[in-house]
N, C-alpha and C. Protein backbone atom coordinates (compact mmCIF):
# COMPACT_ATOMS: atom_id res chain seq x y z
N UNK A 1 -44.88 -5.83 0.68
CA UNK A 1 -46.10 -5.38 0.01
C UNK A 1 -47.26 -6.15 0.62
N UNK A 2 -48.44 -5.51 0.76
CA UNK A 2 -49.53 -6.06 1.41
C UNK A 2 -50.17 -6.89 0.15
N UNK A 3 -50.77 -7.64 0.74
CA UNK A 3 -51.57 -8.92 0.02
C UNK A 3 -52.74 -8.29 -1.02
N UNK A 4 -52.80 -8.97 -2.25
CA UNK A 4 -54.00 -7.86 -2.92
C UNK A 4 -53.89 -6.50 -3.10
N UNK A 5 -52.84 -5.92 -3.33
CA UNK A 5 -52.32 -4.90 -3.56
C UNK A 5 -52.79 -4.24 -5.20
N UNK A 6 -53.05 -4.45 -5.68
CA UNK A 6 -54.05 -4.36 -7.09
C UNK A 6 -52.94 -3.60 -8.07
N UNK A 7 -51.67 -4.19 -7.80
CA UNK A 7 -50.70 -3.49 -8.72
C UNK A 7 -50.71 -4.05 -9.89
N UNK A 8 -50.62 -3.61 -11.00
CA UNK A 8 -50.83 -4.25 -12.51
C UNK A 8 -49.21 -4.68 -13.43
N UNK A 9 -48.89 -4.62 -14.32
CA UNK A 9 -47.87 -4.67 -14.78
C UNK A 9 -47.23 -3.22 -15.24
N UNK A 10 -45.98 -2.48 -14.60
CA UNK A 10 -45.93 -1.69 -15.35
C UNK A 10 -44.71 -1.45 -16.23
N UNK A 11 -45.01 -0.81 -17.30
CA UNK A 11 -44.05 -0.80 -18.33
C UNK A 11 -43.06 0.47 -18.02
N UNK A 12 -43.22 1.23 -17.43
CA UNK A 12 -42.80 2.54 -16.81
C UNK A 12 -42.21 2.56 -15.50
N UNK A 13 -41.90 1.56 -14.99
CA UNK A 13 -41.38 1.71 -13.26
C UNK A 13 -41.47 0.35 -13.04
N UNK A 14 -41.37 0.46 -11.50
CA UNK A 14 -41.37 -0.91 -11.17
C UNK A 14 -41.39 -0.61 -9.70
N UNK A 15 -41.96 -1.36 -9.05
CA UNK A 15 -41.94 -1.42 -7.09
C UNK A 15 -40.66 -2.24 -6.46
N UNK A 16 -40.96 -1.85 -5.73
CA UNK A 16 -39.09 -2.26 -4.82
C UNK A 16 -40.33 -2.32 -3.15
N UNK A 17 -41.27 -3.25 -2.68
CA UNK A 17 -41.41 -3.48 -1.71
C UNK A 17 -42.84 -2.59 -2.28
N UNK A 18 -42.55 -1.65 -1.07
CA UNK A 18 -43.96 -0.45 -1.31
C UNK A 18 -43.34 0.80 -1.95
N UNK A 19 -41.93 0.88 -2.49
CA UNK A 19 -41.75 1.87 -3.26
C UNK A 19 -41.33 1.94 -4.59
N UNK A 20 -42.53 2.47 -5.18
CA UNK A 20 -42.36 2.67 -6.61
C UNK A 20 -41.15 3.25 -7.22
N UNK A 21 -40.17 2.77 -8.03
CA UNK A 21 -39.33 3.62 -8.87
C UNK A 21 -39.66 3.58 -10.44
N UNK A 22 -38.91 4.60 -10.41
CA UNK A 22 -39.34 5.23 -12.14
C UNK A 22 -38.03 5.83 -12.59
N UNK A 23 -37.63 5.15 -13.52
CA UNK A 23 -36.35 5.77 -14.17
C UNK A 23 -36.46 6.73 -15.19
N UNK A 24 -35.43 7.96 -15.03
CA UNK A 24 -35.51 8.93 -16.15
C UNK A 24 -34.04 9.47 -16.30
N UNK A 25 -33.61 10.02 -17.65
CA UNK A 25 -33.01 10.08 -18.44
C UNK A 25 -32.65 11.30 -18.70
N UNK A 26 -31.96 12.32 -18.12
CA UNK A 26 -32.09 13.53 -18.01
C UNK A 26 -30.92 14.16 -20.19
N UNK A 27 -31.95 14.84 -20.71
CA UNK A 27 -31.57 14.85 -21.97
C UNK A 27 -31.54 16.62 -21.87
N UNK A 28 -31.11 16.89 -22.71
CA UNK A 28 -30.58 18.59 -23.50
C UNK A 28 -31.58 19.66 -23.02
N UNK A 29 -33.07 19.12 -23.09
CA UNK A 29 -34.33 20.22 -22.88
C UNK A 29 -34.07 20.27 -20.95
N UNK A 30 -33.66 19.68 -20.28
CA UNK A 30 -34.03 19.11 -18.92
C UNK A 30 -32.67 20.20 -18.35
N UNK A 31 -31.78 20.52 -19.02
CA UNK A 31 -30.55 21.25 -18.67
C UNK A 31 -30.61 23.14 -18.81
N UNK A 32 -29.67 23.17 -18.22
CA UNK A 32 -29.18 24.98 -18.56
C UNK A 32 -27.92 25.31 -19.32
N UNK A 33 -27.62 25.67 -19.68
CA UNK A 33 -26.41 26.45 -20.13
C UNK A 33 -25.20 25.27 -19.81
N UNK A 34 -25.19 25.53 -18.68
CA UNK A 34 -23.84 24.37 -18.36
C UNK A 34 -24.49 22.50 -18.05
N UNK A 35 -25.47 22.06 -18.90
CA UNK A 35 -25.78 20.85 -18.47
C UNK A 35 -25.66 20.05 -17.30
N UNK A 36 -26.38 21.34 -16.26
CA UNK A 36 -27.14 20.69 -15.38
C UNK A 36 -28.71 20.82 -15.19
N UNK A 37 -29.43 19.83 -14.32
CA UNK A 37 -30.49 19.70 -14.54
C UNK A 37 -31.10 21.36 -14.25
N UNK A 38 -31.82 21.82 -14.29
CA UNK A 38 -32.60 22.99 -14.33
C UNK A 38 -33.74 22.22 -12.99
N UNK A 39 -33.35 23.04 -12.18
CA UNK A 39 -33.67 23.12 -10.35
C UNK A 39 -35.99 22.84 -10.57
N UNK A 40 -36.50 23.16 -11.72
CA UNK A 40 -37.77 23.44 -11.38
C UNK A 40 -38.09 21.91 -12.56
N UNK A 41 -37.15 20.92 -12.94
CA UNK A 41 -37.08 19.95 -13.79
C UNK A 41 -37.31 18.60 -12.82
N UNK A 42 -36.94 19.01 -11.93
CA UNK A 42 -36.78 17.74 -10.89
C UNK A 42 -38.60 17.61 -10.24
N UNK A 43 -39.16 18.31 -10.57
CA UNK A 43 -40.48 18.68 -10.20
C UNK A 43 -41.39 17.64 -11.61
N UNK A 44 -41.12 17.90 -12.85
CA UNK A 44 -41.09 17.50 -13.79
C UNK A 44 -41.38 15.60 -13.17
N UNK A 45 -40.07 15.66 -13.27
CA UNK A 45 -39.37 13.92 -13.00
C UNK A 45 -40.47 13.36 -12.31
N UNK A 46 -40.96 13.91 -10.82
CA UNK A 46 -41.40 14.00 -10.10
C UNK A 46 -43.20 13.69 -9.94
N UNK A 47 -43.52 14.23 -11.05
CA UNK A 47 -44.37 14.34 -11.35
C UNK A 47 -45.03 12.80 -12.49
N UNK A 48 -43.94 13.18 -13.61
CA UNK A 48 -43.92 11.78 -14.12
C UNK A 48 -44.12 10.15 -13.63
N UNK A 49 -43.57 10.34 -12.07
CA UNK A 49 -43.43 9.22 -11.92
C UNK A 49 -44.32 8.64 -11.08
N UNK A 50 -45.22 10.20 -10.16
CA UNK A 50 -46.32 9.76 -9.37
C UNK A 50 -47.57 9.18 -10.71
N UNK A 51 -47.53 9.79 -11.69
CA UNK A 51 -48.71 9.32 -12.82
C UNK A 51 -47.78 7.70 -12.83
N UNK A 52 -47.07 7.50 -13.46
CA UNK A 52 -46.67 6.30 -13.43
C UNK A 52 -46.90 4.94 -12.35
N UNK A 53 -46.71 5.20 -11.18
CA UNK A 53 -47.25 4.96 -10.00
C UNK A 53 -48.94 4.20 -9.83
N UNK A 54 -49.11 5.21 -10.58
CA UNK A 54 -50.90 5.48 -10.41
C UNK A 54 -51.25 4.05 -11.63
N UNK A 55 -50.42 4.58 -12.07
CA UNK A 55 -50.93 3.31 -13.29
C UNK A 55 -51.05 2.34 -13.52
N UNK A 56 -49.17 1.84 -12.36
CA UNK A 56 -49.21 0.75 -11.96
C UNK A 56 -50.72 -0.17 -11.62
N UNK A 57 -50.91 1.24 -10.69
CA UNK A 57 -52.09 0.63 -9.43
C UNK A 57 -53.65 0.65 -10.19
N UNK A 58 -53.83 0.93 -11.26
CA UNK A 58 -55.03 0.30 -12.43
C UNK A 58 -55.53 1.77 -12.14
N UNK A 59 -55.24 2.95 -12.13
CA UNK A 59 -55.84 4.29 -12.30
C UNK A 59 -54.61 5.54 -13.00
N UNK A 60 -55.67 5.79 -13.71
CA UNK A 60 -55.32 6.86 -14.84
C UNK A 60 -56.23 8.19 -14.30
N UNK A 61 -55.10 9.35 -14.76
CA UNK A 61 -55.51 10.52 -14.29
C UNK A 61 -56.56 11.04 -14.81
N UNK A 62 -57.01 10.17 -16.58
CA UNK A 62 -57.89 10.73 -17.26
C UNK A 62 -59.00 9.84 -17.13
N UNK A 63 -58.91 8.91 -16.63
CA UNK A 63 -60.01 7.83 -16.30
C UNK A 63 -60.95 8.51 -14.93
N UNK A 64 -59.70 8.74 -13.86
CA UNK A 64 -60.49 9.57 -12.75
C UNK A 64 -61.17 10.96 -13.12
N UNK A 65 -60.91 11.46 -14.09
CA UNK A 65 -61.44 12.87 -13.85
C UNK A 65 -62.55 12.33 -14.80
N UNK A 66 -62.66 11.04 -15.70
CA UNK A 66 -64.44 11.05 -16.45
C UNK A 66 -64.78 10.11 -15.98
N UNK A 67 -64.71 9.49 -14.97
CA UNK A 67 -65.63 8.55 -14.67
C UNK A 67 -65.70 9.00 -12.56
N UNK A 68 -65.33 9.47 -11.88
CA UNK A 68 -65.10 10.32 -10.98
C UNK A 68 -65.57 11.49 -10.61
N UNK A 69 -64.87 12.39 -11.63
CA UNK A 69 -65.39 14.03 -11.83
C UNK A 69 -64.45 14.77 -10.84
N UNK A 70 -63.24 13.76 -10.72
CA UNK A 70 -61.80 14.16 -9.79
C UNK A 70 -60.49 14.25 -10.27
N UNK A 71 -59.84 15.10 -9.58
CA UNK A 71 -58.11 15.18 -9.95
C UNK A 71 -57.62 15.40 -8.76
N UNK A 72 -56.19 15.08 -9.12
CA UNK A 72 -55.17 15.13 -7.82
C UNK A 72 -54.49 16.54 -8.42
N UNK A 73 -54.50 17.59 -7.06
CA UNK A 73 -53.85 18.82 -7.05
C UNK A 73 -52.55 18.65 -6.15
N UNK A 74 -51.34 19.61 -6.50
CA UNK A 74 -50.22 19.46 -5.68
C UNK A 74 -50.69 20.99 -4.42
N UNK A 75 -50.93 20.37 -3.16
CA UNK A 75 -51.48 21.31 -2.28
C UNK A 75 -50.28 21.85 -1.59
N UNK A 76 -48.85 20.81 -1.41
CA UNK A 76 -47.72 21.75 -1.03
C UNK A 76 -46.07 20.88 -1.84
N UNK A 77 -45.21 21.46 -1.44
CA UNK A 77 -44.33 20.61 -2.42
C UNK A 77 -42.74 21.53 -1.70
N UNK A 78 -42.47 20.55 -0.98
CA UNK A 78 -41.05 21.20 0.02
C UNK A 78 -40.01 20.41 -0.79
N UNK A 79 -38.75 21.12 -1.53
CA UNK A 79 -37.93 20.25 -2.13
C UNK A 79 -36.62 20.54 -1.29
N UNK A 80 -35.79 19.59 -1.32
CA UNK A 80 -34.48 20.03 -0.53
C UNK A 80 -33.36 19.43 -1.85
N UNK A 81 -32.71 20.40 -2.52
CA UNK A 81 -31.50 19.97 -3.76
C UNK A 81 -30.09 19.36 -3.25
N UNK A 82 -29.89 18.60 -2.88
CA UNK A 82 -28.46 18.02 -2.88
C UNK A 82 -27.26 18.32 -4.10
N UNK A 83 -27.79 17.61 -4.14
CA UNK A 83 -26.44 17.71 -5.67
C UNK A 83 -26.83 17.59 -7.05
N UNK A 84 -26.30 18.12 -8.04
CA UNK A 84 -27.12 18.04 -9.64
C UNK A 84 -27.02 17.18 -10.20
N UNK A 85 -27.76 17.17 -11.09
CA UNK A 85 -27.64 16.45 -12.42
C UNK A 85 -27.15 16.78 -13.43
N UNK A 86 -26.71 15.65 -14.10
CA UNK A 86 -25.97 16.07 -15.28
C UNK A 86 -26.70 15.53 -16.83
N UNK A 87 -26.41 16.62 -17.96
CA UNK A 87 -26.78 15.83 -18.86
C UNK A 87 -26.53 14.60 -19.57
N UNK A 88 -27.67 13.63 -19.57
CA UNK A 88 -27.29 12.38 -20.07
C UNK A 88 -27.31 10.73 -18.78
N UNK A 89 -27.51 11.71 -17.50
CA UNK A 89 -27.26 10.68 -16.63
C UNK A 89 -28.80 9.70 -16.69
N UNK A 90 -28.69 8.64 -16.22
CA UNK A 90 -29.68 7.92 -16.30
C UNK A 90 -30.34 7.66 -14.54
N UNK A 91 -31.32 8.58 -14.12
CA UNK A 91 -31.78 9.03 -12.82
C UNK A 91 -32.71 7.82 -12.34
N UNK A 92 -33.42 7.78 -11.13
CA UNK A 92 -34.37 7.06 -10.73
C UNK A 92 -34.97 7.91 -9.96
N UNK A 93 -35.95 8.06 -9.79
CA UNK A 93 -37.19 8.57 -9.02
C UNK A 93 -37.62 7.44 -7.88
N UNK A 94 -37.66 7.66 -6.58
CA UNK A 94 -38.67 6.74 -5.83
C UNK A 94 -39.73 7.53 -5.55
N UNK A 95 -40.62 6.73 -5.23
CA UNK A 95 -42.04 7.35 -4.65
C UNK A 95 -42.54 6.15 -3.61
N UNK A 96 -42.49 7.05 -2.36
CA UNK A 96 -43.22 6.38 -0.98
C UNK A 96 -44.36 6.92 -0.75
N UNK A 97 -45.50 6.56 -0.35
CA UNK A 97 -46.54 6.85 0.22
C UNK A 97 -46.71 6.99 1.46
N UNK A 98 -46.84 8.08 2.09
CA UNK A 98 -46.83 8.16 3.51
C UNK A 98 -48.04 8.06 4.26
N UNK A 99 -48.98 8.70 3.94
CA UNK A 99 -49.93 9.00 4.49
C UNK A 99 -51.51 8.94 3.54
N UNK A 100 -52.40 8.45 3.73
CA UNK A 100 -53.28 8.43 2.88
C UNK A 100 -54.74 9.08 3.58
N UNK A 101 -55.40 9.74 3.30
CA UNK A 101 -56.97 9.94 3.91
C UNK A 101 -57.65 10.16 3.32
N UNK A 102 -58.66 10.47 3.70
CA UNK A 102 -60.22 10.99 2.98
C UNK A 102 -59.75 11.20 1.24
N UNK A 103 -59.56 12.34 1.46
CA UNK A 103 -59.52 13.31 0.34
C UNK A 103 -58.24 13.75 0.15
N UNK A 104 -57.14 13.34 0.72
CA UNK A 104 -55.47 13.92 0.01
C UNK A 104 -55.01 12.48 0.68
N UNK A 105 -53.42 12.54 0.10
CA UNK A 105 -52.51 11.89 0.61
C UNK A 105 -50.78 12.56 0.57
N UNK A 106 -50.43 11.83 1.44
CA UNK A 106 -48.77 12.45 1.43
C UNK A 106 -47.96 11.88 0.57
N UNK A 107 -46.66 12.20 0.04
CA UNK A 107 -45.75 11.39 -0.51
C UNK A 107 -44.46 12.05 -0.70
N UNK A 108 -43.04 10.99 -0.39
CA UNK A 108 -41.64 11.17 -0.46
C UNK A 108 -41.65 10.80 -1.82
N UNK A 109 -40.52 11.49 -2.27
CA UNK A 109 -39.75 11.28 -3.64
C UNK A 109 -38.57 11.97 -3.59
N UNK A 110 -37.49 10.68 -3.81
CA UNK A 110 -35.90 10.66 -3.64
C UNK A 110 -35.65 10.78 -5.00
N UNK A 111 -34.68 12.00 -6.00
CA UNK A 111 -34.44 11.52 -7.33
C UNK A 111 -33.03 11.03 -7.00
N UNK A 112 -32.79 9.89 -7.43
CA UNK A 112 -31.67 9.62 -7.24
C UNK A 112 -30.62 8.79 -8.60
N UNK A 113 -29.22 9.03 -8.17
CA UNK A 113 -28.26 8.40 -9.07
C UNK A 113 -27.63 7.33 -8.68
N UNK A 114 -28.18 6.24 -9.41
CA UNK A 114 -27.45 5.03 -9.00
C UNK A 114 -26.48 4.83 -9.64
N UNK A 115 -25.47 3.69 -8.54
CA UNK A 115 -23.99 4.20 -8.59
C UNK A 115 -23.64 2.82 -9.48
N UNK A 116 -22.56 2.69 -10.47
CA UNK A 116 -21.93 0.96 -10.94
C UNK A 116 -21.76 -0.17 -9.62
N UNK A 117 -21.51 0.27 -8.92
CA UNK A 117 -21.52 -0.58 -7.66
C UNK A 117 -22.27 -0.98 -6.91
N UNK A 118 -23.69 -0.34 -6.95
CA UNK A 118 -25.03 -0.20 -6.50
C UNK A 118 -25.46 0.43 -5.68
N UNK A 119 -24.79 1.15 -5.41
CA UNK A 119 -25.17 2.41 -4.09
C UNK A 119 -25.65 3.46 -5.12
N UNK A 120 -26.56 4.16 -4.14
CA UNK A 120 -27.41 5.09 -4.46
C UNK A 120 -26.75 6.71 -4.04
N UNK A 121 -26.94 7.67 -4.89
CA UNK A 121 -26.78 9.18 -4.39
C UNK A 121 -27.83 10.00 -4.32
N UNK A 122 -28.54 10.34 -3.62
CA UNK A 122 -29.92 11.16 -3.44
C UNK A 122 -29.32 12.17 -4.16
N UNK A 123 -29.70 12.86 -4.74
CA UNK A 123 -29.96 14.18 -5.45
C UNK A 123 -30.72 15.30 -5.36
N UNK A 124 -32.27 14.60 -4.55
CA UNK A 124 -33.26 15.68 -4.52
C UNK A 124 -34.13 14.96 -3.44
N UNK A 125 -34.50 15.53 -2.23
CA UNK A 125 -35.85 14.68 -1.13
C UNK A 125 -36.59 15.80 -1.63
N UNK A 126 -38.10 15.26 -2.16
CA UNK A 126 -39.46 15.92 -2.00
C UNK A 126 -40.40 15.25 -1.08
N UNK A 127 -41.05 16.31 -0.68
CA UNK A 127 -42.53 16.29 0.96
C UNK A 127 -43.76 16.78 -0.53
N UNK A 128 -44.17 15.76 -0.90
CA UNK A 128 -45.76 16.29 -1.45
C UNK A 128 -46.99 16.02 -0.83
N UNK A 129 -47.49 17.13 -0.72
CA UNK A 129 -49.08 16.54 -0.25
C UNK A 129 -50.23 17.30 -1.32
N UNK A 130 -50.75 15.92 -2.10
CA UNK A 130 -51.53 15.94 -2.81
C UNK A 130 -53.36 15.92 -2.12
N UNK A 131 -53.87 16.91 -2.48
CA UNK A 131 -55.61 17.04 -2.35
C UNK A 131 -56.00 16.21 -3.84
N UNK A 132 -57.24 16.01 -3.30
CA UNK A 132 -58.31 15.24 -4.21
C UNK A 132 -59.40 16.15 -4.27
N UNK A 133 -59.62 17.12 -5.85
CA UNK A 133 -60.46 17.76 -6.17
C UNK A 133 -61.60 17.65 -6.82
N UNK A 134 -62.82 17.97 -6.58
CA UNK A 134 -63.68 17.78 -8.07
C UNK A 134 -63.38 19.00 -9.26
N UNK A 135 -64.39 18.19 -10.25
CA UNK A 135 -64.16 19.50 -11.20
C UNK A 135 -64.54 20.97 -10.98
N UNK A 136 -65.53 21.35 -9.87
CA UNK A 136 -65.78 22.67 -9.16
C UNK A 136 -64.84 23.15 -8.34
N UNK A 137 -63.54 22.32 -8.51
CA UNK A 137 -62.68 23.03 -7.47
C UNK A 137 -62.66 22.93 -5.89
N UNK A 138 -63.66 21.85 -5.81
CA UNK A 138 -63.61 21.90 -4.19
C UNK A 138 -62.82 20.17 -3.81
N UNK A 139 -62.75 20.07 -2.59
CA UNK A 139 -62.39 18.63 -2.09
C UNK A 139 -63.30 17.88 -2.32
N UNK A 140 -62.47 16.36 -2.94
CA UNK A 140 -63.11 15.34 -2.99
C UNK A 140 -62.79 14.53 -2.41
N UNK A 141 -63.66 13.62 -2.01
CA UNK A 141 -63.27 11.71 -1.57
C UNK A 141 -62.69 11.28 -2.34
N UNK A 142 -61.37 10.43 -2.32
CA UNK A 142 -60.77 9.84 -3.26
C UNK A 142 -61.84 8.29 -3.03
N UNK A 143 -61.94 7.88 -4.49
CA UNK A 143 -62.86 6.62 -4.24
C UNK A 143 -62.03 5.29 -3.71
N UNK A 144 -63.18 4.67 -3.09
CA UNK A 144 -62.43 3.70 -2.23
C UNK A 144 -61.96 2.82 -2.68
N UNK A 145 -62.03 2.59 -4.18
CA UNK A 145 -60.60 1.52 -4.46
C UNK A 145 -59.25 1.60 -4.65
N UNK A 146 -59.26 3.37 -4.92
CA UNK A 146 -57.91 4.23 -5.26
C UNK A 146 -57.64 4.64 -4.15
N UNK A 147 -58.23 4.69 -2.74
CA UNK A 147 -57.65 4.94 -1.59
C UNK A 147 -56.79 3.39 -0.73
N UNK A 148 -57.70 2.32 -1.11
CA UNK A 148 -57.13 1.12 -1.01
C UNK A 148 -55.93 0.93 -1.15
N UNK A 149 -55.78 0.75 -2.80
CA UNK A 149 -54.56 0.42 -3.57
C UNK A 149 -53.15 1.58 -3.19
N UNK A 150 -53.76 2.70 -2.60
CA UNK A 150 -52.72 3.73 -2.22
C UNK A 150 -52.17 3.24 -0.84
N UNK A 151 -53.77 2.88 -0.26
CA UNK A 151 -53.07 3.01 1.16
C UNK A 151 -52.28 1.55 1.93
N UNK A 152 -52.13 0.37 0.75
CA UNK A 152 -51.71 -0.95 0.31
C UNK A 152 -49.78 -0.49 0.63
N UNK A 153 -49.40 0.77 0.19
CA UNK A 153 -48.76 1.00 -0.17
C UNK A 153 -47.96 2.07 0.86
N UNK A 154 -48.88 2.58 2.00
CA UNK A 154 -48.37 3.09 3.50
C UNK A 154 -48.07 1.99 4.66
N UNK A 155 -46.29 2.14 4.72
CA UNK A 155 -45.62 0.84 5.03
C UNK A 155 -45.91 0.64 6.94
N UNK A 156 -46.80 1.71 7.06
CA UNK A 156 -46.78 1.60 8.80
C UNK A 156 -48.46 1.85 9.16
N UNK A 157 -49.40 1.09 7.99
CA UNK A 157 -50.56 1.50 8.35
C UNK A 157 -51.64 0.39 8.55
């Protein structure tokens, strides 16, 4: 992790270097018929854990959009499914930051099942690339302390 990284305490996840994890709990609503996860749930997870992330790093989604007049949009979202989930398992989410600029940034997210032994089983690789909007709908500058603290967090930059 880079020096001054402006990560806060979080009660919701935790960093592993420059990658954020976020544990989740896959319960009854998260399933189908035969208790597995429901394929558009992992998006869900996914989602949860980039806000979580954010929070770490001293920004809230509702703080940026009133003091800003910005939000983060999902501009593309490539998932590749490995293997399911089951109900009841206790999941982890990572989130890497790949790429950061102006006005969007990139990001990996592995949901994965960790094993009693400590090995990991990927479950799900997501490719997101998030834009930075104003409230008119057009592109915004992400402000430069939230591009900082993001880009604190791109391990080859």
């Amino acid at each position: 992790m880079k020096a001054d990284s402006g990560i806060r305490d979080c009660p919701n996840g935790w960093f592993e270097n420059t990658c954020h994890v976020f544990p989740v709990r896959v319960y009854f609503e998260d399933t189908d018929a035969g208790g597995i996860v429901y394929y558009a749930n992992y998006l869900k997870f996914a989602e949860r854990a980039r806000t979580e992330m954010m929070r770490c790093l001293g920004t809230e989604h509702e703080g940026l959009l009133e003091t800003a007049g910005i939000a983060f949009v999902v501009r593309s979202c490539q998932a590749e499914y490995l293997q399911p989930a089951r109900l009841d398992e206790a999941l982890r989410v990572r989130t890497q930051i790949r790429k950061v600029r102006g006005a969007s940034m990139q990001a990996s997210q592995i949901v994965i099942r960790p094993g009693p032994d400590g090995t990991e089983t990927n479950l799900v690789e997501l490719a997101i690339r998030l834009a930075c909007m104003s409230g008119d709908l057009k592109p915004a500058r992400l402000p430069a302390a939230v591009r900082e603290s993001l880009g604190n967090l791109v391990e080859d930059q």
